[in-house]
N, C-alpha and C. Protein backbone atom coordinates (compact mmCIF):
# COMPACT_ATOMS: atom_id res chain seq x y z
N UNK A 1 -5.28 -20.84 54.40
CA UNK A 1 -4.26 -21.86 54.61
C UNK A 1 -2.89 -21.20 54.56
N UNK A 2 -2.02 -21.97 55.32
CA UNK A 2 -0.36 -20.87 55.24
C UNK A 2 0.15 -21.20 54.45
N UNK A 3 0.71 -20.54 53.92
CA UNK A 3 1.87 -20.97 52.41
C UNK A 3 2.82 -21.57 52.61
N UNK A 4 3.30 -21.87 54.20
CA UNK A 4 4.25 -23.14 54.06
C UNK A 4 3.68 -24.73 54.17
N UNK A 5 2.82 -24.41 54.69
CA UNK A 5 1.83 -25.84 54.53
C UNK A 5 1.55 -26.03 53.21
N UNK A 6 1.25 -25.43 52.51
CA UNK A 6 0.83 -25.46 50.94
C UNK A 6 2.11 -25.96 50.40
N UNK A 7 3.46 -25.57 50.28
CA UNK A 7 4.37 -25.74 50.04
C UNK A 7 4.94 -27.03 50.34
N UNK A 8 4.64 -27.51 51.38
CA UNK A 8 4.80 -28.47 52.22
C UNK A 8 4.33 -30.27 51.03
N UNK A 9 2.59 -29.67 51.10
CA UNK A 9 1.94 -30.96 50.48
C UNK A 9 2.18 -30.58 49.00
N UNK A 10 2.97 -29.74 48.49
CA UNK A 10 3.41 -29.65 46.96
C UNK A 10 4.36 -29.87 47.04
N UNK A 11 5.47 -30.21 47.89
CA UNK A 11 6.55 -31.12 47.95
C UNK A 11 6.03 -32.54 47.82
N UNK A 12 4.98 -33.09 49.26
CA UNK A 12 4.75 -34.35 49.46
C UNK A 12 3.80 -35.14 47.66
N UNK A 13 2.89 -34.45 47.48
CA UNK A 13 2.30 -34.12 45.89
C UNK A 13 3.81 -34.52 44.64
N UNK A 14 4.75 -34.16 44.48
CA UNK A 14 5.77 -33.98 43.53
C UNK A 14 6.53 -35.22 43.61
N UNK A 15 6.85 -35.68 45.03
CA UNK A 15 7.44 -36.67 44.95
C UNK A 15 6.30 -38.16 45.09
N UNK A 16 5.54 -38.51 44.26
CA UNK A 16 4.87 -39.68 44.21
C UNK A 16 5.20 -39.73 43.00
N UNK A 17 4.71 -41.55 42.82
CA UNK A 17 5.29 -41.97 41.39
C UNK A 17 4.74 -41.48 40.33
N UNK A 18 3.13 -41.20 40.12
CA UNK A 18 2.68 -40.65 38.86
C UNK A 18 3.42 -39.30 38.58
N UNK A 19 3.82 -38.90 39.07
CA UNK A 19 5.02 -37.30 38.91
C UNK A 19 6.03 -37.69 38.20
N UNK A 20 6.92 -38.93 38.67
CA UNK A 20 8.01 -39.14 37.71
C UNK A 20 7.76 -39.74 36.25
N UNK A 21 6.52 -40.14 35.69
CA UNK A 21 6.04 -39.92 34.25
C UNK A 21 6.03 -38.55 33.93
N UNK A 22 5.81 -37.52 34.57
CA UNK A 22 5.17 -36.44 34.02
C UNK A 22 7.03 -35.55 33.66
N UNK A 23 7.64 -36.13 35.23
CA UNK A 23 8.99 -35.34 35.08
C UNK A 23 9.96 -35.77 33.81
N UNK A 24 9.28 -37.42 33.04
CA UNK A 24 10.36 -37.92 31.90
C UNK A 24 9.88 -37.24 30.58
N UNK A 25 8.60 -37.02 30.82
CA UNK A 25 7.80 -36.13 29.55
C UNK A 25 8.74 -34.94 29.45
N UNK A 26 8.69 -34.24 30.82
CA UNK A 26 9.59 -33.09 30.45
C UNK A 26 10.73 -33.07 30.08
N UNK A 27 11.53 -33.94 30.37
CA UNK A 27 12.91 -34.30 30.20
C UNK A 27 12.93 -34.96 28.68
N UNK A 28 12.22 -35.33 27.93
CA UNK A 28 12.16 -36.27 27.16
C UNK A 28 11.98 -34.88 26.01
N UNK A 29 11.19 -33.76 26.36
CA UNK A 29 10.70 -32.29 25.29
C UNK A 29 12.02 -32.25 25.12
N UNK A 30 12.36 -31.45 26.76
CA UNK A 30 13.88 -31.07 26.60
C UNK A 30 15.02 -30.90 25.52
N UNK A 31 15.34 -32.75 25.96
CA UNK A 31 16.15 -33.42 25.27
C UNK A 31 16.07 -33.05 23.69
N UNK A 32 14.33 -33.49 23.05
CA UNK A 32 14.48 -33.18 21.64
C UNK A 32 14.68 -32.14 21.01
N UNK A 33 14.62 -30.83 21.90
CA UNK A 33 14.59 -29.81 21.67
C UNK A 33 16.13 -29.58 21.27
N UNK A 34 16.97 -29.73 22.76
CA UNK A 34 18.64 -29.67 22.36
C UNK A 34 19.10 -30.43 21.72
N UNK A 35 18.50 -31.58 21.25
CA UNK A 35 19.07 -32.21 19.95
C UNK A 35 18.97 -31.59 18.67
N UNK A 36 18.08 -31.17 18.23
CA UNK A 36 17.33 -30.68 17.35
C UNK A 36 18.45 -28.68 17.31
N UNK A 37 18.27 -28.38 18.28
CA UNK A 37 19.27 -26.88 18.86
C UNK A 37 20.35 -27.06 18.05
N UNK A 38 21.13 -28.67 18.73
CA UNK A 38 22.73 -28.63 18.44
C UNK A 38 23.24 -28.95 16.58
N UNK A 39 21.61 -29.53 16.69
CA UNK A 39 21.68 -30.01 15.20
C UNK A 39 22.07 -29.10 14.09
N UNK A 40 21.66 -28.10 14.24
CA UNK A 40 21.27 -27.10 13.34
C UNK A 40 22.16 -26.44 13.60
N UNK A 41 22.65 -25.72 15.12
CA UNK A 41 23.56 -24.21 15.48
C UNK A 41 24.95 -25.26 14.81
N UNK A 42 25.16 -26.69 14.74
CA UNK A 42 26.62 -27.52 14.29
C UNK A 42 25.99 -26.86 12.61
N UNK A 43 25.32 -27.46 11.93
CA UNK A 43 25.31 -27.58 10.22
C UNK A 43 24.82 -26.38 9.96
N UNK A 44 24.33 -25.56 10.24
CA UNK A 44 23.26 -24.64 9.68
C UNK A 44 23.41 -23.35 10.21
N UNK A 45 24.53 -22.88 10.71
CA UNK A 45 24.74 -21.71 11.29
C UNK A 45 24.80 -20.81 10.27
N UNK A 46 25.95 -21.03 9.25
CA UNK A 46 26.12 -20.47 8.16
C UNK A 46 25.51 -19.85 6.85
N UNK A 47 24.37 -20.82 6.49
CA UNK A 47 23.88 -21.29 6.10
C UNK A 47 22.12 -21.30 5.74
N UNK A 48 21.22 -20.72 4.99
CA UNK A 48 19.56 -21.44 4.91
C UNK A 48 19.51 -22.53 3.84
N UNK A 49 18.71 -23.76 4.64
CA UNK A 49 18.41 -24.67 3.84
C UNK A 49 17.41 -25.31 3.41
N UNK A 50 17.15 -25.45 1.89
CA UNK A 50 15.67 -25.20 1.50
C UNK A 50 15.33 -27.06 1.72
N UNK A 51 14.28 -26.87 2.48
CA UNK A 51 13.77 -28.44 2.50
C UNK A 51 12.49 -28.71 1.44
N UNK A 52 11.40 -27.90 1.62
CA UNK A 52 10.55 -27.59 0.23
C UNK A 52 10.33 -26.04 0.03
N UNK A 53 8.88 -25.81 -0.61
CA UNK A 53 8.50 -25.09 -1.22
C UNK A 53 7.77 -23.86 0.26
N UNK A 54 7.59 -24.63 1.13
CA UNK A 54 6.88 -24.19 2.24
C UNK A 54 7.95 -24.14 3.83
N UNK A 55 8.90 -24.55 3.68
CA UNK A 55 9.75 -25.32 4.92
C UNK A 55 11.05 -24.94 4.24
N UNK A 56 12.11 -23.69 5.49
CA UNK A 56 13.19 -23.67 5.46
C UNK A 56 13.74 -24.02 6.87
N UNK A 57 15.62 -24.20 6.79
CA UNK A 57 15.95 -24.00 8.24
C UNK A 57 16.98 -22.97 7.78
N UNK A 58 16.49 -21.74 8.75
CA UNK A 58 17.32 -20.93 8.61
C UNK A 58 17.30 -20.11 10.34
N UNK A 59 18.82 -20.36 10.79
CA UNK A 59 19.07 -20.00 11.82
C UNK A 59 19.62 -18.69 12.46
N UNK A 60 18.31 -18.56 13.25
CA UNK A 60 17.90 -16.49 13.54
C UNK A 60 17.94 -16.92 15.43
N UNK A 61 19.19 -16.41 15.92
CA UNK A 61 19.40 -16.36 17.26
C UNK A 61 18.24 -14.78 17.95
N UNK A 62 17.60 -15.49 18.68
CA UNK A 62 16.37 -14.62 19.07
C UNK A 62 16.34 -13.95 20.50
N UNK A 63 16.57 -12.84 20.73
CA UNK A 63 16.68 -12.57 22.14
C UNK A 63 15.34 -11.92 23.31
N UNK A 64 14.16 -12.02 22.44
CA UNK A 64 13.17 -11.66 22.95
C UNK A 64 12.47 -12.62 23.40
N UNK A 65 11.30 -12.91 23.57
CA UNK A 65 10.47 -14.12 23.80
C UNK A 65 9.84 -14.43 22.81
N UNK A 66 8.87 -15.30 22.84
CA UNK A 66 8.26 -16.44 21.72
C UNK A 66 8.06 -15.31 20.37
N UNK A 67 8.59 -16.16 19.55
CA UNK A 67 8.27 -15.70 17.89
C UNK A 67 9.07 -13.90 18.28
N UNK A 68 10.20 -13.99 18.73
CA UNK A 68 11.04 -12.55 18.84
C UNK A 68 10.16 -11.02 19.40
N UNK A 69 9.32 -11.22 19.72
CA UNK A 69 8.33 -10.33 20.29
C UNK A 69 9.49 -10.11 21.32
N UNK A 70 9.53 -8.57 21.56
CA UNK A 70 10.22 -7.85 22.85
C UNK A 70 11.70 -8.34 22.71
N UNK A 71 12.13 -8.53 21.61
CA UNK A 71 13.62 -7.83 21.08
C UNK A 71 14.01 -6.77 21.57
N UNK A 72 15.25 -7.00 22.30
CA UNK A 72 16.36 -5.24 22.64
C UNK A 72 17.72 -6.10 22.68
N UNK A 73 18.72 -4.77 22.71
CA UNK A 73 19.59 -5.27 23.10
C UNK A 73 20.03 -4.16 24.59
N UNK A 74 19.17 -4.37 25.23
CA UNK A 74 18.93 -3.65 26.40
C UNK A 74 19.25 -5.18 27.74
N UNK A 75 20.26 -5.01 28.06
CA UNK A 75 20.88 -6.35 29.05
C UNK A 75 20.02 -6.23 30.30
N UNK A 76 19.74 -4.76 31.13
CA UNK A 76 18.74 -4.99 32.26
C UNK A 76 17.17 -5.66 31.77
N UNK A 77 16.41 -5.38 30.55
CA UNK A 77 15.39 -5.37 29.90
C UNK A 77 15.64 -7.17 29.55
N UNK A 78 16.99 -7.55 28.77
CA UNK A 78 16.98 -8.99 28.98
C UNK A 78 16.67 -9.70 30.19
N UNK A 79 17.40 -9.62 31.41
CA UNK A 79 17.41 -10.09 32.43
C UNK A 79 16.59 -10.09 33.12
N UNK A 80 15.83 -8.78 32.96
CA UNK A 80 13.85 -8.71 33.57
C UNK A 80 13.36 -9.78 32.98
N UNK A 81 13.79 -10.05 31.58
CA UNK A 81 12.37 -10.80 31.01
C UNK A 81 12.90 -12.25 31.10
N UNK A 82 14.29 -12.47 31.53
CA UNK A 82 14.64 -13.93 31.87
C UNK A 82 14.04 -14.33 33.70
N UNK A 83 14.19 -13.04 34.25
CA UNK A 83 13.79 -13.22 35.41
C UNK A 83 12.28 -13.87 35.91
N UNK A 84 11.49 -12.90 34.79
CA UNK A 84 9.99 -13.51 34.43
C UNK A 84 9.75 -14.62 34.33
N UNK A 85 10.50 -14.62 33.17
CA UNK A 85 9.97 -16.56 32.68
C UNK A 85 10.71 -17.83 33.44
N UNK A 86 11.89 -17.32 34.45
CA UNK A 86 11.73 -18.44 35.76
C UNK A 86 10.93 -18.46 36.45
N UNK A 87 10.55 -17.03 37.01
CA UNK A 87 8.99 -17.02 37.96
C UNK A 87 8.27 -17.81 37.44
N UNK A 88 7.58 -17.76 35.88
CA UNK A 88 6.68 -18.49 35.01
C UNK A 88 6.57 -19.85 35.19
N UNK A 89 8.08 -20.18 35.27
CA UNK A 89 8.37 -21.43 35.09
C UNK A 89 8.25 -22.36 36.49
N UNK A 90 8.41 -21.80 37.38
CA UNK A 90 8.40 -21.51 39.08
C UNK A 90 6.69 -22.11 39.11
N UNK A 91 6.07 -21.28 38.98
CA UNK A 91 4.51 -21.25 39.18
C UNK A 91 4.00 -22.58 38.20
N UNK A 92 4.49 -22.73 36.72
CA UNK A 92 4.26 -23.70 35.86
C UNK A 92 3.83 -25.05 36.55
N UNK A 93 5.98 -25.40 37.15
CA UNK A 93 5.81 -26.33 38.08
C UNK A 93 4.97 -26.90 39.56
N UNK A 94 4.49 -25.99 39.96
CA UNK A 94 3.46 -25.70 41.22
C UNK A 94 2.52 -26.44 40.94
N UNK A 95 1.91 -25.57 39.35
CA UNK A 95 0.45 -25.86 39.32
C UNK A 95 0.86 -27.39 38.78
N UNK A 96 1.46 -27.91 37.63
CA UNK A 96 1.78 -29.70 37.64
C UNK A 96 1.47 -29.61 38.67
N UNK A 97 1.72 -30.06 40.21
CA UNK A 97 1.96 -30.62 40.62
C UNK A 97 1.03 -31.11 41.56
N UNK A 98 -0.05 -30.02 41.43
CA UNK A 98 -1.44 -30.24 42.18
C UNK A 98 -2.79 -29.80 41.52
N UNK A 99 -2.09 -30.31 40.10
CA UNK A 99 -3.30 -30.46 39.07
C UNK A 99 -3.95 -31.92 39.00
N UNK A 100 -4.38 -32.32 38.55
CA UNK A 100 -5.32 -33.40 37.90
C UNK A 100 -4.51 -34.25 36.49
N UNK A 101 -4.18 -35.35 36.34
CA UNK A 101 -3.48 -36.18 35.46
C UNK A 101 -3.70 -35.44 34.15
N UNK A 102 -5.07 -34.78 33.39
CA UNK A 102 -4.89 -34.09 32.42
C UNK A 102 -4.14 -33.07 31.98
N UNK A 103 -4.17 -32.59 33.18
CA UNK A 103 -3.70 -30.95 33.40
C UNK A 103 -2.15 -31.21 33.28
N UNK A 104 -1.74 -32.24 34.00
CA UNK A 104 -0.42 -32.58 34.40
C UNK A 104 0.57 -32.87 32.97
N UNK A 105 0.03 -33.11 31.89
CA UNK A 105 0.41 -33.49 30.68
C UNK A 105 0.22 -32.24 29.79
N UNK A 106 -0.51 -31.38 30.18
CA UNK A 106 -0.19 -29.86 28.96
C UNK A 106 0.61 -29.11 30.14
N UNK A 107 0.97 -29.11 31.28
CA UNK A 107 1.79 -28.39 32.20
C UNK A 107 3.06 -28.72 31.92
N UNK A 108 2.91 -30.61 31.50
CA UNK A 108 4.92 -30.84 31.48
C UNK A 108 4.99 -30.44 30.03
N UNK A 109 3.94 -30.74 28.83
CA UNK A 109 4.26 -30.01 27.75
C UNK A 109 4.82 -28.69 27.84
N UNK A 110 4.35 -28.04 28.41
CA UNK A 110 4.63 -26.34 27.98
C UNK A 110 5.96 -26.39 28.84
N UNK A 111 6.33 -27.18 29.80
CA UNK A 111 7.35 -27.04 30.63
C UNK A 111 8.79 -27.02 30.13
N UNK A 112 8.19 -28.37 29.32
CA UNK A 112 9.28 -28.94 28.71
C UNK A 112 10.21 -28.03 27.57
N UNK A 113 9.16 -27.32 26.77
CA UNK A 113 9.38 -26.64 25.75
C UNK A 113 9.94 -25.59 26.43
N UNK A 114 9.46 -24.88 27.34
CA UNK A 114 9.91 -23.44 28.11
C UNK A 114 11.30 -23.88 28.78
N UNK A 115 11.50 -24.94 29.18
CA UNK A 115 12.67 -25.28 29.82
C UNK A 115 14.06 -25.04 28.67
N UNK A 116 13.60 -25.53 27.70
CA UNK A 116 14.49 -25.80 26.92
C UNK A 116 14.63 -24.15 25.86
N UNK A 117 13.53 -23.81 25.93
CA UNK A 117 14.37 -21.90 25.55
C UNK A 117 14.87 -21.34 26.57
N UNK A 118 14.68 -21.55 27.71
CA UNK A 118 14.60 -21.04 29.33
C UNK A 118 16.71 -21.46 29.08
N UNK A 119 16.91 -22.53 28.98
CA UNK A 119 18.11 -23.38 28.65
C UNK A 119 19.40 -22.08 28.14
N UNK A 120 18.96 -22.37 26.88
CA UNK A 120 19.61 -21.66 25.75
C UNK A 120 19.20 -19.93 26.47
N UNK A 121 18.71 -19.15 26.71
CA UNK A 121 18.44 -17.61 27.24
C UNK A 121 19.60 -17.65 28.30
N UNK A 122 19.87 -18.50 29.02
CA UNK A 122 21.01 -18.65 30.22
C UNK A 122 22.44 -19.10 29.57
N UNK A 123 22.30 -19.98 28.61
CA UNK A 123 23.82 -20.74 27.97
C UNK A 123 24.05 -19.58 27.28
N UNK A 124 23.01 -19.30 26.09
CA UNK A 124 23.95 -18.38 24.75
C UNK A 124 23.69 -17.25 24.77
N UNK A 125 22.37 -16.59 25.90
CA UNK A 125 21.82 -15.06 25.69
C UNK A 125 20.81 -15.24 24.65
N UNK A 126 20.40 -16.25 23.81
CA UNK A 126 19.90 -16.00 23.30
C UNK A 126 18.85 -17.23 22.84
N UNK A 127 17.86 -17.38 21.64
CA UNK A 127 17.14 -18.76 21.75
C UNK A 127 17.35 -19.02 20.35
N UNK A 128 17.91 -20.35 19.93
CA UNK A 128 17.96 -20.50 18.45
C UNK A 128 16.63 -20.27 17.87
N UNK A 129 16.44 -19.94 16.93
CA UNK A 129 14.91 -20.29 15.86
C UNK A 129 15.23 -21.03 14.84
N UNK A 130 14.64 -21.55 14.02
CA UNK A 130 15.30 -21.88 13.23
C UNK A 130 14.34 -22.83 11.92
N UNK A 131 13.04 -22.82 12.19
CA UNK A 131 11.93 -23.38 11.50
C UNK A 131 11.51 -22.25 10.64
N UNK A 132 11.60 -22.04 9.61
CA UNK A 132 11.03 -21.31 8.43
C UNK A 132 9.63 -21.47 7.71
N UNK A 133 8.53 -21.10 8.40
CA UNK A 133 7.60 -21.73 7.54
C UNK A 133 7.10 -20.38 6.54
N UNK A 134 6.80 -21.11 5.28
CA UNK A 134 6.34 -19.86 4.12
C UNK A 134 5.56 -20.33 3.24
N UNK A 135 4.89 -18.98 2.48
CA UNK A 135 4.18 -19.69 1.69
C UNK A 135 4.38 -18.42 0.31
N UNK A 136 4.65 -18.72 -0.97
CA UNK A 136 5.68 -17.86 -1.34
C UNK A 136 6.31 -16.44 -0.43
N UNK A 137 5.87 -15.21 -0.33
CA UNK A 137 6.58 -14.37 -0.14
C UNK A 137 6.39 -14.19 1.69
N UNK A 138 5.06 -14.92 1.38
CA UNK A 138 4.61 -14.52 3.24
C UNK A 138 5.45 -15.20 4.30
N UNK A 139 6.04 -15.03 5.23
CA UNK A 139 6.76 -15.97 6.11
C UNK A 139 5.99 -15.68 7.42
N UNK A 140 6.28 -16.95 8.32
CA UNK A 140 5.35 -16.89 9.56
C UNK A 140 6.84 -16.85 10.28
N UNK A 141 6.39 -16.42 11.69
CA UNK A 141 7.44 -16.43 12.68
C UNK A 141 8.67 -17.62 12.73
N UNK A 142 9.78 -17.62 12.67
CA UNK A 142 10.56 -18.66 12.45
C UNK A 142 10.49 -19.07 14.08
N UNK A 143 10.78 -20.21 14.31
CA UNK A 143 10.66 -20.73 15.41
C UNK A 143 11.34 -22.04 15.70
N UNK A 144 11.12 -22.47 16.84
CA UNK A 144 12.15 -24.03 17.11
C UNK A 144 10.94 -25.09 17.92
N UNK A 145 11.64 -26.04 18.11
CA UNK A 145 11.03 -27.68 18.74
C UNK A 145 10.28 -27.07 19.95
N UNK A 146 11.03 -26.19 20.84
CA UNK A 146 10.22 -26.23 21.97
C UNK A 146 8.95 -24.93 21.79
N UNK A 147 9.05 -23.95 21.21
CA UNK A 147 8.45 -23.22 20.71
C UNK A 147 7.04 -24.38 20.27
N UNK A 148 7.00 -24.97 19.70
CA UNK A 148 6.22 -25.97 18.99
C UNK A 148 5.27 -26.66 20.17
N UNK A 149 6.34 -27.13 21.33
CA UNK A 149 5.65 -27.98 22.36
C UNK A 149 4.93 -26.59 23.37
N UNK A 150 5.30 -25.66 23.32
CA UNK A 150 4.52 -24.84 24.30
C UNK A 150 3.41 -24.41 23.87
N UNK A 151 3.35 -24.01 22.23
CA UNK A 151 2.13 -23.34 21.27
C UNK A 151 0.83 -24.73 21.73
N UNK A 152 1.80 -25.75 21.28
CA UNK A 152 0.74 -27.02 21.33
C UNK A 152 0.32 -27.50 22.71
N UNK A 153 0.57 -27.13 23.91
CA UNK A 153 0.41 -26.90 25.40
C UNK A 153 -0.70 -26.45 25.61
N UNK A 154 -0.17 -24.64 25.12
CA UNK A 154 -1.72 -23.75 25.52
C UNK A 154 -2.69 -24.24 24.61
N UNK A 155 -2.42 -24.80 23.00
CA UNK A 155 -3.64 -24.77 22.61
C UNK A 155 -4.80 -26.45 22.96
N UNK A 156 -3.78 -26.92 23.84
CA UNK A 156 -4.53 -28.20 24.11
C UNK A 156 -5.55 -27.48 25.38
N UNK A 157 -4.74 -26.54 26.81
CA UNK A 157 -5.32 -26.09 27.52
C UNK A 157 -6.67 -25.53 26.83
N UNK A 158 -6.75 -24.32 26.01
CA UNK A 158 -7.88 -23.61 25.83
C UNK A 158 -8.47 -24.36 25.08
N UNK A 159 -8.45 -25.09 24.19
CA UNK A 159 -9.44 -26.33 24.09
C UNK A 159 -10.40 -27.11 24.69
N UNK A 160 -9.67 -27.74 26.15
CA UNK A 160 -10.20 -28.03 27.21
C UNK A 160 -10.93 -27.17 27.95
N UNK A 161 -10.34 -26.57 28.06
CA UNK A 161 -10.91 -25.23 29.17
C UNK A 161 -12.61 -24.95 28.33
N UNK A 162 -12.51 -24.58 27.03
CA UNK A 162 -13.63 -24.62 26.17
C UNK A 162 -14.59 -25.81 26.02
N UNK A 163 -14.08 -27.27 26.36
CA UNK A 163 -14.93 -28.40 26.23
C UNK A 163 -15.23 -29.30 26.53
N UNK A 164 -14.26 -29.12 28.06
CA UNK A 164 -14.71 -30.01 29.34
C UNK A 164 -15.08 -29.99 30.41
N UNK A 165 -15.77 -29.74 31.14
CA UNK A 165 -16.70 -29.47 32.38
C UNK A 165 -16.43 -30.48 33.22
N UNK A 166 -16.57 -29.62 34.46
CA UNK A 166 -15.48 -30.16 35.44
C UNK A 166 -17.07 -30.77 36.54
């Protein structure tokens, strides 16, 4: 099949109405994500704040990808790996769009979440983190809202993928 025809009925595919549920899901991650962003980079810049025994917010501007993996301060090495995760994000949207109603709901999940670090990598250079989870001395990757919606994306995918037959 030619790839502009393909292109073609993934236009005609995108614009029907069950799509614009899927496009408010994403918009809706987004949103909580930069609420949640502005919340913290306004009060908490300065600042770690102990909520319990297990749960801090302490705000660690991250320039690598998920959980700071592939940290530099190498600007061509940034821009490769921002370049990536639009491609990513490029292809993300594709497959929504000529997936199956299940599929279509862990696609705008992960979308949503990727959009919104995708966001912040273009505004500040960098991605807030800012979730502290610990358990006395051990700490797990600090992380943010959309971080959260993409982890919980793939792990709904490989779930499925593991326990539903097509």
């Amino acid at each position: 099949m030619n790839f502009n025809i393909e292109i073609k009925e993934a236009k005609e595919k995108f614009f029907k109405k069950q799509n614009i549920f899927f496009g408010l899901l994403i918009l809706v991650i987004f949103i909580i994500d930069r609420i949640t962003k502005i919340k913290v980079i306004k009060d908490f810049s300065d600042e770690k704040y102990f909520i319990n025994d297990y749960i801090n917010i302490d705000l660690i501007w991250n320039i690598g990808i998920g959980f700071g993996f592939l940290s530099t301060n190498s600007s061509l090495f940034y821009n490769s790996i921002t370049f990536l995760i639009a491609t990513v994000l490029v292809i993300l949207f594709y497959f929504l769009i000529i997936s199956k109603s299940l599929e279509k709901i862990i696609y705008a999940i992960i979308i949503g979440g990727a959009l919104g670090n995708f966001y912040d990598r273009i505004i500040y250079r960098a991605v807030p983190d800012f979730l502290d989870i610990h358990y006395n001395n051990f700490h797990w990757f600090t992380f943010n809202v959309a971080d959260i919606f993409i982890s919980l994306g793939i792990f709904i995918f490989i779930i499925i993928g593991f326990f539903v037959k097509d």
